[in-house]
N, C-alpha and C. Protein backbone atom coordinates (compact mmCIF):
# COMPACT_ATOMS: atom_id res chain seq x y z
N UNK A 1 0.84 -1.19 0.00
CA UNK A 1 0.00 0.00 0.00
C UNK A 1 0.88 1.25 0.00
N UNK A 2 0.37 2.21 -0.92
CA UNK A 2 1.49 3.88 -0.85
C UNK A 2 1.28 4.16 0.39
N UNK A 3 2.39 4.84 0.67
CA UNK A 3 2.32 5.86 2.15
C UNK A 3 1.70 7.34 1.52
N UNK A 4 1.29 8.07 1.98
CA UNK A 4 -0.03 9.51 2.14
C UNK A 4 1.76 10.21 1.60
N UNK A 5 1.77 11.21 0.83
CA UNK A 5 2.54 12.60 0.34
C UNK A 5 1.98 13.63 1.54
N UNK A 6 2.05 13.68 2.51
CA UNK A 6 1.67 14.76 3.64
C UNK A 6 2.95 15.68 3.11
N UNK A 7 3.46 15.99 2.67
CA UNK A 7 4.19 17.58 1.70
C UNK A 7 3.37 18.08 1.16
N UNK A 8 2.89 17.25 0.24
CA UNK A 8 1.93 17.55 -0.91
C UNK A 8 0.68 18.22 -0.51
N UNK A 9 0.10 17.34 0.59
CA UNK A 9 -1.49 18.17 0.72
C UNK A 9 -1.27 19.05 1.64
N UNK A 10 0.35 19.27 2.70
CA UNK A 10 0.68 20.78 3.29
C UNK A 10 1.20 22.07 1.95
N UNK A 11 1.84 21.61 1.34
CA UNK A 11 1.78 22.46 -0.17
C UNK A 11 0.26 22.94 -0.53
N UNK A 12 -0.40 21.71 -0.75
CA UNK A 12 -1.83 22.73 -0.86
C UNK A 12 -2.82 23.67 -0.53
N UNK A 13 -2.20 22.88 1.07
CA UNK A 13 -3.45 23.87 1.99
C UNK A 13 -2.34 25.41 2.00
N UNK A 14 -0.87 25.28 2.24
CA UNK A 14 -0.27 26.62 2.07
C UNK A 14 -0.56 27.46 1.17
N UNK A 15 -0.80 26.90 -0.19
CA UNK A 15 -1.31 28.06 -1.14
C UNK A 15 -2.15 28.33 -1.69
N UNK A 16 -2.98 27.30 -0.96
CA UNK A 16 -4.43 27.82 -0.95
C UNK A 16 -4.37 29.09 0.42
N UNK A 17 -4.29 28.94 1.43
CA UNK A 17 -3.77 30.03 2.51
C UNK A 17 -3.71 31.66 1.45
N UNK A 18 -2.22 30.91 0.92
CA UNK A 18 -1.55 32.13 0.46
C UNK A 18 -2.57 33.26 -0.55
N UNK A 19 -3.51 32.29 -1.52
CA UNK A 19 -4.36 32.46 -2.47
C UNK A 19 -5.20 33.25 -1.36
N UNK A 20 -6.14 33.12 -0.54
CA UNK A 20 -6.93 33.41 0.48
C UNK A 20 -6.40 34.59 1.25
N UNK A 21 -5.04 34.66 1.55
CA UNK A 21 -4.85 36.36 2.10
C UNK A 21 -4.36 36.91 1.05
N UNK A 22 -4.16 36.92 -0.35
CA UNK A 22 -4.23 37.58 -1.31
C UNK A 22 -5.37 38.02 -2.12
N UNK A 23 -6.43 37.04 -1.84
CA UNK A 23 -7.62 38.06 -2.26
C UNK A 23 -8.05 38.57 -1.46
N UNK A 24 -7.83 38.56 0.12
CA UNK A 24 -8.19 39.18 1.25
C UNK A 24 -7.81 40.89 0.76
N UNK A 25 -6.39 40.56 0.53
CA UNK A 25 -5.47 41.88 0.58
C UNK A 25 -5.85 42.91 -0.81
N UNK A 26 -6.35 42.07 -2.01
CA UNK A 26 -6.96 42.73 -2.86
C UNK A 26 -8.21 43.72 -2.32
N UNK A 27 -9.56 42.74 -2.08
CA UNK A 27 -10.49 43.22 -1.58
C UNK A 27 -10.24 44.41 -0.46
N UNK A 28 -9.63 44.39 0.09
CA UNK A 28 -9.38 45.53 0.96
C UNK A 28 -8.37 46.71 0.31
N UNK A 29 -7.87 46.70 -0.54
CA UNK A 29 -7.20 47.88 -1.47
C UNK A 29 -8.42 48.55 -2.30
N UNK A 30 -9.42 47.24 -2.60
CA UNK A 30 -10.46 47.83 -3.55
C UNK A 30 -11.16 48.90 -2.57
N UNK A 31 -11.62 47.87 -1.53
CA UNK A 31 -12.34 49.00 -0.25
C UNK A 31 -11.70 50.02 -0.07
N UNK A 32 -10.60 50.44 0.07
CA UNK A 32 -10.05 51.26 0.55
C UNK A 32 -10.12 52.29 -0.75
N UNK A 33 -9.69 51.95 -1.96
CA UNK A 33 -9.60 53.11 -2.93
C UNK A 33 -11.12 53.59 -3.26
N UNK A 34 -12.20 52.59 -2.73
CA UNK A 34 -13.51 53.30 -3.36
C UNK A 34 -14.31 54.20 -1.92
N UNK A 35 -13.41 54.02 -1.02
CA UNK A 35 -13.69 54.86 0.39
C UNK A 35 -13.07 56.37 -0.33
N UNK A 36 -14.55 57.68 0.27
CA UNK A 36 -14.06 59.07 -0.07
C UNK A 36 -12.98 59.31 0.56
N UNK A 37 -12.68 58.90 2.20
CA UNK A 37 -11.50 59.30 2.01
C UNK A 37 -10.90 58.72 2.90
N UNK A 38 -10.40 57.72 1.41
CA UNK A 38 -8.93 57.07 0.75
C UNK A 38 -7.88 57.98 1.71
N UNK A 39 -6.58 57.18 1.81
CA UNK A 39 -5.53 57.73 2.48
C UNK A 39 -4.69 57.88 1.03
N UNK A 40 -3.76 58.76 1.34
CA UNK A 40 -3.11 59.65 0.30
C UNK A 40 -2.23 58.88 -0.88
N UNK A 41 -2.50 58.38 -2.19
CA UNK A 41 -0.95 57.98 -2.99
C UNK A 41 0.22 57.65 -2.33
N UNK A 42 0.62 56.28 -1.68
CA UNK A 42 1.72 56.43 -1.22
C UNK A 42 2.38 54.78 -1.67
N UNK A 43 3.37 54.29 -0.96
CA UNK A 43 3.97 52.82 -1.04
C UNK A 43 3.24 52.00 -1.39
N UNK A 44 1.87 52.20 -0.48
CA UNK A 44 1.34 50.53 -0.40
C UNK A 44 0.60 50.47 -1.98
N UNK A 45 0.32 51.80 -2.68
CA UNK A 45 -0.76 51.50 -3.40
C UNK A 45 0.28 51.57 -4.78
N UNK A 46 1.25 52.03 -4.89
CA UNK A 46 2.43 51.76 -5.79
C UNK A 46 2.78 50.22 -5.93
N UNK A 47 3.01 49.51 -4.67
CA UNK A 47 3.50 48.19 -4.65
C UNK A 47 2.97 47.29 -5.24
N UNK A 48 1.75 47.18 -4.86
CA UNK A 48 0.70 46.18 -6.18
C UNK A 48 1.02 46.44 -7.21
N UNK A 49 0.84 47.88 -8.65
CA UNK A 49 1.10 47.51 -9.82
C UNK A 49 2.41 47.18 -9.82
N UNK A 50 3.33 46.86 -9.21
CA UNK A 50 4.58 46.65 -9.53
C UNK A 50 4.50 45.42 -9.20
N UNK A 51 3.71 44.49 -8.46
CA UNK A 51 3.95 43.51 -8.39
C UNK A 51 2.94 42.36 -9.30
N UNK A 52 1.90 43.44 -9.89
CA UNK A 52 1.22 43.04 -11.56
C UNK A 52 1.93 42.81 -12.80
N UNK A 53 3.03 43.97 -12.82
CA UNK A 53 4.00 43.60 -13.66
C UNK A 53 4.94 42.72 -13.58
N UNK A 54 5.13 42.13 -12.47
CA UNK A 54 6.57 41.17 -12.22
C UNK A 54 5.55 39.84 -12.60
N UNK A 55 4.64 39.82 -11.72
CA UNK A 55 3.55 38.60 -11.60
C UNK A 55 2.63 38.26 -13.31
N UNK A 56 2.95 38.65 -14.38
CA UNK A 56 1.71 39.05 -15.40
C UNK A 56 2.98 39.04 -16.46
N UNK A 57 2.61 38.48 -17.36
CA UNK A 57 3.32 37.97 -18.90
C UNK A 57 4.13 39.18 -19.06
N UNK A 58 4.40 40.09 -18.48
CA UNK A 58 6.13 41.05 -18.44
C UNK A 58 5.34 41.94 -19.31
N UNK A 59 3.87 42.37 -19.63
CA UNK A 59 3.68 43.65 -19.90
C UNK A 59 2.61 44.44 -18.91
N UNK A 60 2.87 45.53 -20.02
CA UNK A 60 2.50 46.77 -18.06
C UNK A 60 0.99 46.31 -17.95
N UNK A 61 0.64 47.03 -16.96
CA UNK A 61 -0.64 47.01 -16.45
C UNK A 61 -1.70 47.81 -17.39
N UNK A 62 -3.11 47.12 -17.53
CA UNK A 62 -4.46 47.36 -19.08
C UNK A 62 -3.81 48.58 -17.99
N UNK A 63 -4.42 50.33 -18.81
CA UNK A 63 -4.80 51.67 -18.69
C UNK A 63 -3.43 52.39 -18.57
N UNK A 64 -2.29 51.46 -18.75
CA UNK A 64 -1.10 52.22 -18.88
C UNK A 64 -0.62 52.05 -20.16
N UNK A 65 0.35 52.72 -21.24
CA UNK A 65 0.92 52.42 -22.06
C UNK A 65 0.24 53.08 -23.26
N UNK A 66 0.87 52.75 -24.60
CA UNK A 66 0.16 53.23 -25.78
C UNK A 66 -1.15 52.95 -26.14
């Protein structure tokens, strides 16, 4: 009889996790930018598209560019 891959289904549940506080962290940027008042242009809201472009087939982000 196989022995259980317990890596494997801790690999899953981790990025499923990971998947789960990343749309957490989305949803709450959305909240936050459609709140009147949004806190000012700064790091945190820079850091995402930069990490759209690293994360995303190496071109910029739709509403930027030619």
């Amino acid at each position: 009889m196989a022995k259980p891959n317990y890596q494997f289904e801790k690999r899953q549940r981790d990025l499923a996790k990971k998947n789960r506080q990343e749309a957490k962290r989305l949803q709450k940027l959305a909240a936050k930018a459609g709140s009147p008042e949004g806190a000012a242009p700064g790091d945190e809201e820079a850091e995402p598209d930069a990490e759209t472009e690293v994360a995303g087939s190496g071109t910029p982000a739709a509403g930027s560019g030619a």
